[in-house]
C-alpha atoms as a PDB file:
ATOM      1  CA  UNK A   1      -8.964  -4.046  23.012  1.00  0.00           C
ATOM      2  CA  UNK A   2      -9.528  -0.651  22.353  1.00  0.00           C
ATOM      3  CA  UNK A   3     -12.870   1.398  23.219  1.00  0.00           C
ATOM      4  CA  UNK A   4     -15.185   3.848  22.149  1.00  0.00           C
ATOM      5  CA  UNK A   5     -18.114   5.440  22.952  1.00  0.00           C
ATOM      6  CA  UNK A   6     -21.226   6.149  21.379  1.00  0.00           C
ATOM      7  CA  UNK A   7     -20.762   9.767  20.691  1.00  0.00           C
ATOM      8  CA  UNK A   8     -17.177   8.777  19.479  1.00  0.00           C
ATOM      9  CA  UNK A   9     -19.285   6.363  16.574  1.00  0.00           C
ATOM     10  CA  UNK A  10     -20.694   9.285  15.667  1.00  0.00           C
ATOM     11  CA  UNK A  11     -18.423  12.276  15.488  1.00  0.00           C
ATOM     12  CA  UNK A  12     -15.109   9.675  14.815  1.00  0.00           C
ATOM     13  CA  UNK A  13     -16.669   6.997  12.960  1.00  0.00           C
ATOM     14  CA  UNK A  14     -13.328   7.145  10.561  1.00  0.00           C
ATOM     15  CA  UNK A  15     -11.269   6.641  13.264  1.00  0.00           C
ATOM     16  CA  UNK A  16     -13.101   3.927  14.695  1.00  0.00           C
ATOM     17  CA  UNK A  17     -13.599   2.071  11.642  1.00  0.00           C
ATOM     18  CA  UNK A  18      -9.860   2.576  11.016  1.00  0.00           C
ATOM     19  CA  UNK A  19      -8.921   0.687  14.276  1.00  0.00           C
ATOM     20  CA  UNK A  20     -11.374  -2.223  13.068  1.00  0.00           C
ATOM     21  CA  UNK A  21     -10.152  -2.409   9.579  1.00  0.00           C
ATOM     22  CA  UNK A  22      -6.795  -3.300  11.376  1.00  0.00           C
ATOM     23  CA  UNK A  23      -7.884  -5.907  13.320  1.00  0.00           C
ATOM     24  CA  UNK A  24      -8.645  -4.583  16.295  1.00  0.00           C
ATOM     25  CA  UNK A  25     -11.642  -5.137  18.175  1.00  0.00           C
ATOM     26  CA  UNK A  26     -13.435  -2.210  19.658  1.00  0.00           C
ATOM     27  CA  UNK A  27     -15.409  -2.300  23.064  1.00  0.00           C
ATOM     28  CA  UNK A  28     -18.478   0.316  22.995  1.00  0.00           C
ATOM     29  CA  UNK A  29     -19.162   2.061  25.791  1.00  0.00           C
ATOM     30  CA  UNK A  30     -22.859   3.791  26.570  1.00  0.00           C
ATOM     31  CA  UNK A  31     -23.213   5.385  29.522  1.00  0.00           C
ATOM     32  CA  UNK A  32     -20.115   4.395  31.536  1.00  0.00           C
ATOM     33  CA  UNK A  33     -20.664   1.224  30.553  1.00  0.00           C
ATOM     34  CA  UNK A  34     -19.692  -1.202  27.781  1.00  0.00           C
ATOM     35  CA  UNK A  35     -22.603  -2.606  26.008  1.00  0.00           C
ATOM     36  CA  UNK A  36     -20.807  -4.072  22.566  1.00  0.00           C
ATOM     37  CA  UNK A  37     -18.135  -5.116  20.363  1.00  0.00           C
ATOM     38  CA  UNK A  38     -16.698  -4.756  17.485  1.00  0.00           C
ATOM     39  CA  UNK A  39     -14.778  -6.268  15.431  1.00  0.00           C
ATOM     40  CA  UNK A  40     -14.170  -6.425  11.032  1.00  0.00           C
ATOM     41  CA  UNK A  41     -15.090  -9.800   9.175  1.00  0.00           C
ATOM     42  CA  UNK A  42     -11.946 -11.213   7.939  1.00  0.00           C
ATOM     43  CA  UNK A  43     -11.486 -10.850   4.390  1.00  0.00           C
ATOM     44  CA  UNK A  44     -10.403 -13.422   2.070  1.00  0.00           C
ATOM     45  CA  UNK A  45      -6.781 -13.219   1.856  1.00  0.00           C
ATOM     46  CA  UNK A  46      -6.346 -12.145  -2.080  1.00  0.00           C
ATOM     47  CA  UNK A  47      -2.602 -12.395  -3.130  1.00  0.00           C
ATOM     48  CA  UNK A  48      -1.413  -8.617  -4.048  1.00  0.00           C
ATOM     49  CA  UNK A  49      -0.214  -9.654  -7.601  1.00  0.00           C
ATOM     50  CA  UNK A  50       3.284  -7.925  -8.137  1.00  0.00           C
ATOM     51  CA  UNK A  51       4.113  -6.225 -11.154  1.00  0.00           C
ATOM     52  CA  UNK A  52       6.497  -8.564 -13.522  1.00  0.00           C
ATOM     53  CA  UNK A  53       9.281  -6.127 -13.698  1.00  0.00           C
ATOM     54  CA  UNK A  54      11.359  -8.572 -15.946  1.00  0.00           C
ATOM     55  CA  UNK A  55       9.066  -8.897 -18.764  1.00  0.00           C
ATOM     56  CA  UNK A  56       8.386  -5.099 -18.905  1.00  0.00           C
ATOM     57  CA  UNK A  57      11.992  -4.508 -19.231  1.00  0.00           C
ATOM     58  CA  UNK A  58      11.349  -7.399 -22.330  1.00  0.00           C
ATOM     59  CA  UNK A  59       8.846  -5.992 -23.603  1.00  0.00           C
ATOM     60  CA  UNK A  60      11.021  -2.406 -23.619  1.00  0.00           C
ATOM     61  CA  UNK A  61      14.110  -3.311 -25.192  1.00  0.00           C
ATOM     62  CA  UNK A  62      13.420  -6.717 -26.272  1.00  0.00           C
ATOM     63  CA  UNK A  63      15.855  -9.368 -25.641  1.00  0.00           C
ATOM     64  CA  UNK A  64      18.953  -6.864 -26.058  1.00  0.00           C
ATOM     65  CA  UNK A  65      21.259  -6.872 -24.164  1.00  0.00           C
ATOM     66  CA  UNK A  66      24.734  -4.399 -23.874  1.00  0.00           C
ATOM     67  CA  UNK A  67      28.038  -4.760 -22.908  1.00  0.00           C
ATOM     68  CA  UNK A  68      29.172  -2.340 -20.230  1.00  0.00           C
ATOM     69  CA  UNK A  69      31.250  -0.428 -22.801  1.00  0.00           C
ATOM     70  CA  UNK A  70      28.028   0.177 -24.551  1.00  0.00           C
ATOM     71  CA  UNK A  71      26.297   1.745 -22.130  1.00  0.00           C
ATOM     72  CA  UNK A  72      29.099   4.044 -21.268  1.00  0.00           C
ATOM     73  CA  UNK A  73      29.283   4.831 -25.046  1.00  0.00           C
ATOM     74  CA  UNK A  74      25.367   5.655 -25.150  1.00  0.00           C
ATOM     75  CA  UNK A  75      25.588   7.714 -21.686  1.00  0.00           C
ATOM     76  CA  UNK A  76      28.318   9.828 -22.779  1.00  0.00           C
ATOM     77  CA  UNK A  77      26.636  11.024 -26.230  1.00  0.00           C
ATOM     78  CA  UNK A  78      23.681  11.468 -24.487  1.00  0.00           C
ATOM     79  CA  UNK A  79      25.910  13.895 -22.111  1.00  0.00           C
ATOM     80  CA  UNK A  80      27.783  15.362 -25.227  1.00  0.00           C
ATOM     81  CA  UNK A  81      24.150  16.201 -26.665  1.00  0.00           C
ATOM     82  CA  UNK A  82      22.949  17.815 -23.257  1.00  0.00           C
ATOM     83  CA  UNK A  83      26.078  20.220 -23.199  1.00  0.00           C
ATOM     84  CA  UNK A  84      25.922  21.125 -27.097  1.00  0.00           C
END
C-alpha cells in the first residue's frame, strides 16, 4: 500500500490519483499519522472492441485477391514510375 500525505493531495493530486486509478490503495497520512484510505471503485469491465482488420481490407479491395506474380508486376511499375 502506498501513502500520501495531505499536502501531497494537494500539490500531487495527479500523481496520487494515478496510483489509485491503478489499483492501488493509498494510506493518508496527517500529521505523522495515517488517518484514511484510498482506494478507486472498480469499473465495469467493458471489452476494448478491436478494430476488424479483415473486413477493412474487404471493404478496400473487395474480395480480390492477387497472385504473387501480380504484386511483383504492380510493385515494379510503381518503381519504374518513381524513377521516370
Amino acid at each position: 500500500m502506498k501513502s500520501a500525505t495531505v499536502a501531497d493531495l494537494r500539490n500531487q493530486f495527479r500523481r496520487v490519483s494515478a496510483w489509485i486509478e491503478e489499483g492501488e490503495t493509498v494510506q493518508i497520512i496527517r500529521r505523522g499519522k495515517p488517518f484514511a484510505r484510498l482506494s478507486g471503485i472498480t469499473p465495469e469491465r467493458r471489452s476494448k472492441k478491436k478494430p476488424d482488420m479483415l473486413a477493412q481490407l474487404r471493404e478496400i479491395w473487395g474480395e480480390k485477391m492477387y497472385s504473387e506474380s501480380q504484386v511483383r508486376e504492380m510493385r515494379e511499375s510503381e518503381i519504374e514510375g518513381e524513377e521516370g
